[in-house]
C-alpha atoms as a PDB file:
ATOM      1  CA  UNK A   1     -15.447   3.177 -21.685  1.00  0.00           C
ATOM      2  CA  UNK A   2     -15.211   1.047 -18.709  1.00  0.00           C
ATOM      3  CA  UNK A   3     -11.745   0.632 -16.575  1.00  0.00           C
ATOM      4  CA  UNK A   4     -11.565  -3.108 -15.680  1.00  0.00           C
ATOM      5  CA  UNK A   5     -12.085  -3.448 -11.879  1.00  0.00           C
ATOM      6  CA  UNK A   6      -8.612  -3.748  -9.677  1.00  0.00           C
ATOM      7  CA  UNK A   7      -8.094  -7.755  -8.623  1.00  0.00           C
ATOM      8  CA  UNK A   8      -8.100  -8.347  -4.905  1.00  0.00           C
ATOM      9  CA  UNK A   9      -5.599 -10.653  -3.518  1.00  0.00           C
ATOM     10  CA  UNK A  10      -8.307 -13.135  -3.852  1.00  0.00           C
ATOM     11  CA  UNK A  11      -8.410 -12.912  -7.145  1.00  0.00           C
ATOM     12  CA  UNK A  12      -5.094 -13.050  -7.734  1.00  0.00           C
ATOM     13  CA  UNK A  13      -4.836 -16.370  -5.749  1.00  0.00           C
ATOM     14  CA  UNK A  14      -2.346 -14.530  -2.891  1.00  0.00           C
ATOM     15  CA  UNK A  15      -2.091 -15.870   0.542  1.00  0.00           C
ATOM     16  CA  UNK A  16      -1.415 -13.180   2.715  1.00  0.00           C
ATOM     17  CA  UNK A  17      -0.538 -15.283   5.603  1.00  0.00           C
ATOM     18  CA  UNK A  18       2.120 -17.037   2.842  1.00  0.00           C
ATOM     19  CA  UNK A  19       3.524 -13.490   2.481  1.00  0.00           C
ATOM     20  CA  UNK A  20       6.353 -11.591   3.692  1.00  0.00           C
ATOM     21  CA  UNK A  21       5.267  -8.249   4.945  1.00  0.00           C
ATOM     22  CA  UNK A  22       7.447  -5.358   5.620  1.00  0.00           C
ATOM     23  CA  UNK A  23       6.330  -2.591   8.268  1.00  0.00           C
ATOM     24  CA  UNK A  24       6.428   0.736   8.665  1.00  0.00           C
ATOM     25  CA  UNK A  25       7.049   1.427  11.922  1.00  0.00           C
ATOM     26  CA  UNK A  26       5.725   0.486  15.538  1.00  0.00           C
ATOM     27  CA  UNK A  27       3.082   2.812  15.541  1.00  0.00           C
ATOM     28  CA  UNK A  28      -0.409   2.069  15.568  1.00  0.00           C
ATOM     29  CA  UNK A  29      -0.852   4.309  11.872  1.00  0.00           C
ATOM     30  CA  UNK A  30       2.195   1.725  10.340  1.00  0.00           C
ATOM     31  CA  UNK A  31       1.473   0.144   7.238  1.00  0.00           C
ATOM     32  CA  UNK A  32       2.327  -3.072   6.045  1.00  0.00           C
ATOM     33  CA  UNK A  33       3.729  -3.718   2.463  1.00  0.00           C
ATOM     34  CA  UNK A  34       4.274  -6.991   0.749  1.00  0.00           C
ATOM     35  CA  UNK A  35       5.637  -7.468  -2.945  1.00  0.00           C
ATOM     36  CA  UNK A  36       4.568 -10.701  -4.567  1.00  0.00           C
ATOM     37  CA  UNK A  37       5.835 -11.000  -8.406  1.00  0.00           C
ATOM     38  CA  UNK A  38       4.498  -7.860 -10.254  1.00  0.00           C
ATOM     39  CA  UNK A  39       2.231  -6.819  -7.276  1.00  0.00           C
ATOM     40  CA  UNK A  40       2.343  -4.717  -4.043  1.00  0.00           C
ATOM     41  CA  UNK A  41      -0.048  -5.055  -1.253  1.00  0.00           C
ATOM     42  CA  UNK A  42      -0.438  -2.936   1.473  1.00  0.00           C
ATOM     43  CA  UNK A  43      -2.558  -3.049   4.075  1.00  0.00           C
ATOM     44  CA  UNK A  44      -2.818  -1.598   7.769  1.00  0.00           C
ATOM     45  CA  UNK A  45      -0.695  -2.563  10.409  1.00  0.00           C
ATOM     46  CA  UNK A  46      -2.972  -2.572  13.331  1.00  0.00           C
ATOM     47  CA  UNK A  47      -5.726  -4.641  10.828  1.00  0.00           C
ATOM     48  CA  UNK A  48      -3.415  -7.361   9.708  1.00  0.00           C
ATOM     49  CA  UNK A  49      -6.523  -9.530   8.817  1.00  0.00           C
ATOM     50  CA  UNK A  50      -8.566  -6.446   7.006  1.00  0.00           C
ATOM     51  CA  UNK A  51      -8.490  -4.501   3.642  1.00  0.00           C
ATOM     52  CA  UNK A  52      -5.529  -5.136   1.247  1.00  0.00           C
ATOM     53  CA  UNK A  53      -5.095  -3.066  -1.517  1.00  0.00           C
ATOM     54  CA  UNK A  54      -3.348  -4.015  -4.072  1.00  0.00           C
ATOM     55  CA  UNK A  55      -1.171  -1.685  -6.816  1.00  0.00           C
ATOM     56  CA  UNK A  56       1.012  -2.708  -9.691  1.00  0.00           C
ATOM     57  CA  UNK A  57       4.369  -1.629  -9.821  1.00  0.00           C
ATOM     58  CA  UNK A  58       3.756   1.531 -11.827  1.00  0.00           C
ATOM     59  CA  UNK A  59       1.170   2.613  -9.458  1.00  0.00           C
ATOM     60  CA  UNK A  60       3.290   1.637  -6.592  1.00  0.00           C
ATOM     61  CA  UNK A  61       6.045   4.121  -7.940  1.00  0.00           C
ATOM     62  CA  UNK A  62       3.641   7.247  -8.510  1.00  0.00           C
ATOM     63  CA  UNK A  63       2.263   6.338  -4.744  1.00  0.00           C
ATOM     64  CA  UNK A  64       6.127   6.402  -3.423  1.00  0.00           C
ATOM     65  CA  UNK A  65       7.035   9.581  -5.688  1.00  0.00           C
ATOM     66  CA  UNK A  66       4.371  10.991  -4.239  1.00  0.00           C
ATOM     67  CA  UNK A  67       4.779  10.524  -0.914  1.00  0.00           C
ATOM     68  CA  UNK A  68       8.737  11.763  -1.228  1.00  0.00           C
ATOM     69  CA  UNK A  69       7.086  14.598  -2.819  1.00  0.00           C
ATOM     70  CA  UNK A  70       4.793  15.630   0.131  1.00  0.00           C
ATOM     71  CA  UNK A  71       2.108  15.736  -2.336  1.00  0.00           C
ATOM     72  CA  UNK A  72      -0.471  13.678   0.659  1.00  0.00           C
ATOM     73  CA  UNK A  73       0.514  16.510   2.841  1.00  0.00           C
ATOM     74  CA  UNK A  74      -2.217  18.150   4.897  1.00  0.00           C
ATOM     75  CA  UNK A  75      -2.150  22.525   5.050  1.00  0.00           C
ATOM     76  CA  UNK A  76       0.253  23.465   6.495  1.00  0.00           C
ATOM     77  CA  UNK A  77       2.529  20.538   7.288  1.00  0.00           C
ATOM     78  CA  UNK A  78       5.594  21.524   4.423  1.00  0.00           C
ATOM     79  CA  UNK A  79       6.091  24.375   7.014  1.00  0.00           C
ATOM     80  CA  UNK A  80       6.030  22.388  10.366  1.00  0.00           C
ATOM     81  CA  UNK A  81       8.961  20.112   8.884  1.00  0.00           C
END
């Protein structure tokens, strides 16, 4: 059985210059995050004109969960914190 490919925002008919994007920080690693109706895009800050990746909102809430959870920790790094 075949999964049904993710949209991209072109598919989805999303401007992303018609978008309000939130960042992460000042950094040059900060991500940007937009939520249009039932989507969330994300894409990097220092690429503002590359790759967006788009989530729905349940996969947006497993990515935060884990995230809070440490679970895209590197070795090591629950120690160093």
């Amino acid at each position: 059985m075949t999964r049904p490919a993710k949209p991209t925002v072109g598919d989805l008919g999303i401007d992303v210059d018609a978008v309000t994007w939130r960042r992460s920080g000042d950094d040059p690693g900060a991500v940007e995050v937009a939520f249009v109706d039932e989507w969330v895009l994300m894409r990097a800050g220092d690429h503002p004109g590359g790759h967006v990746l788009v989530f729905n909102h349940t996969e947006w809430d497993a990515f935060v969960r884990g995230a809070k959870d440490r679970e895209f920790d590197g070795p090591g790094e629950h120690e160093a914190r």
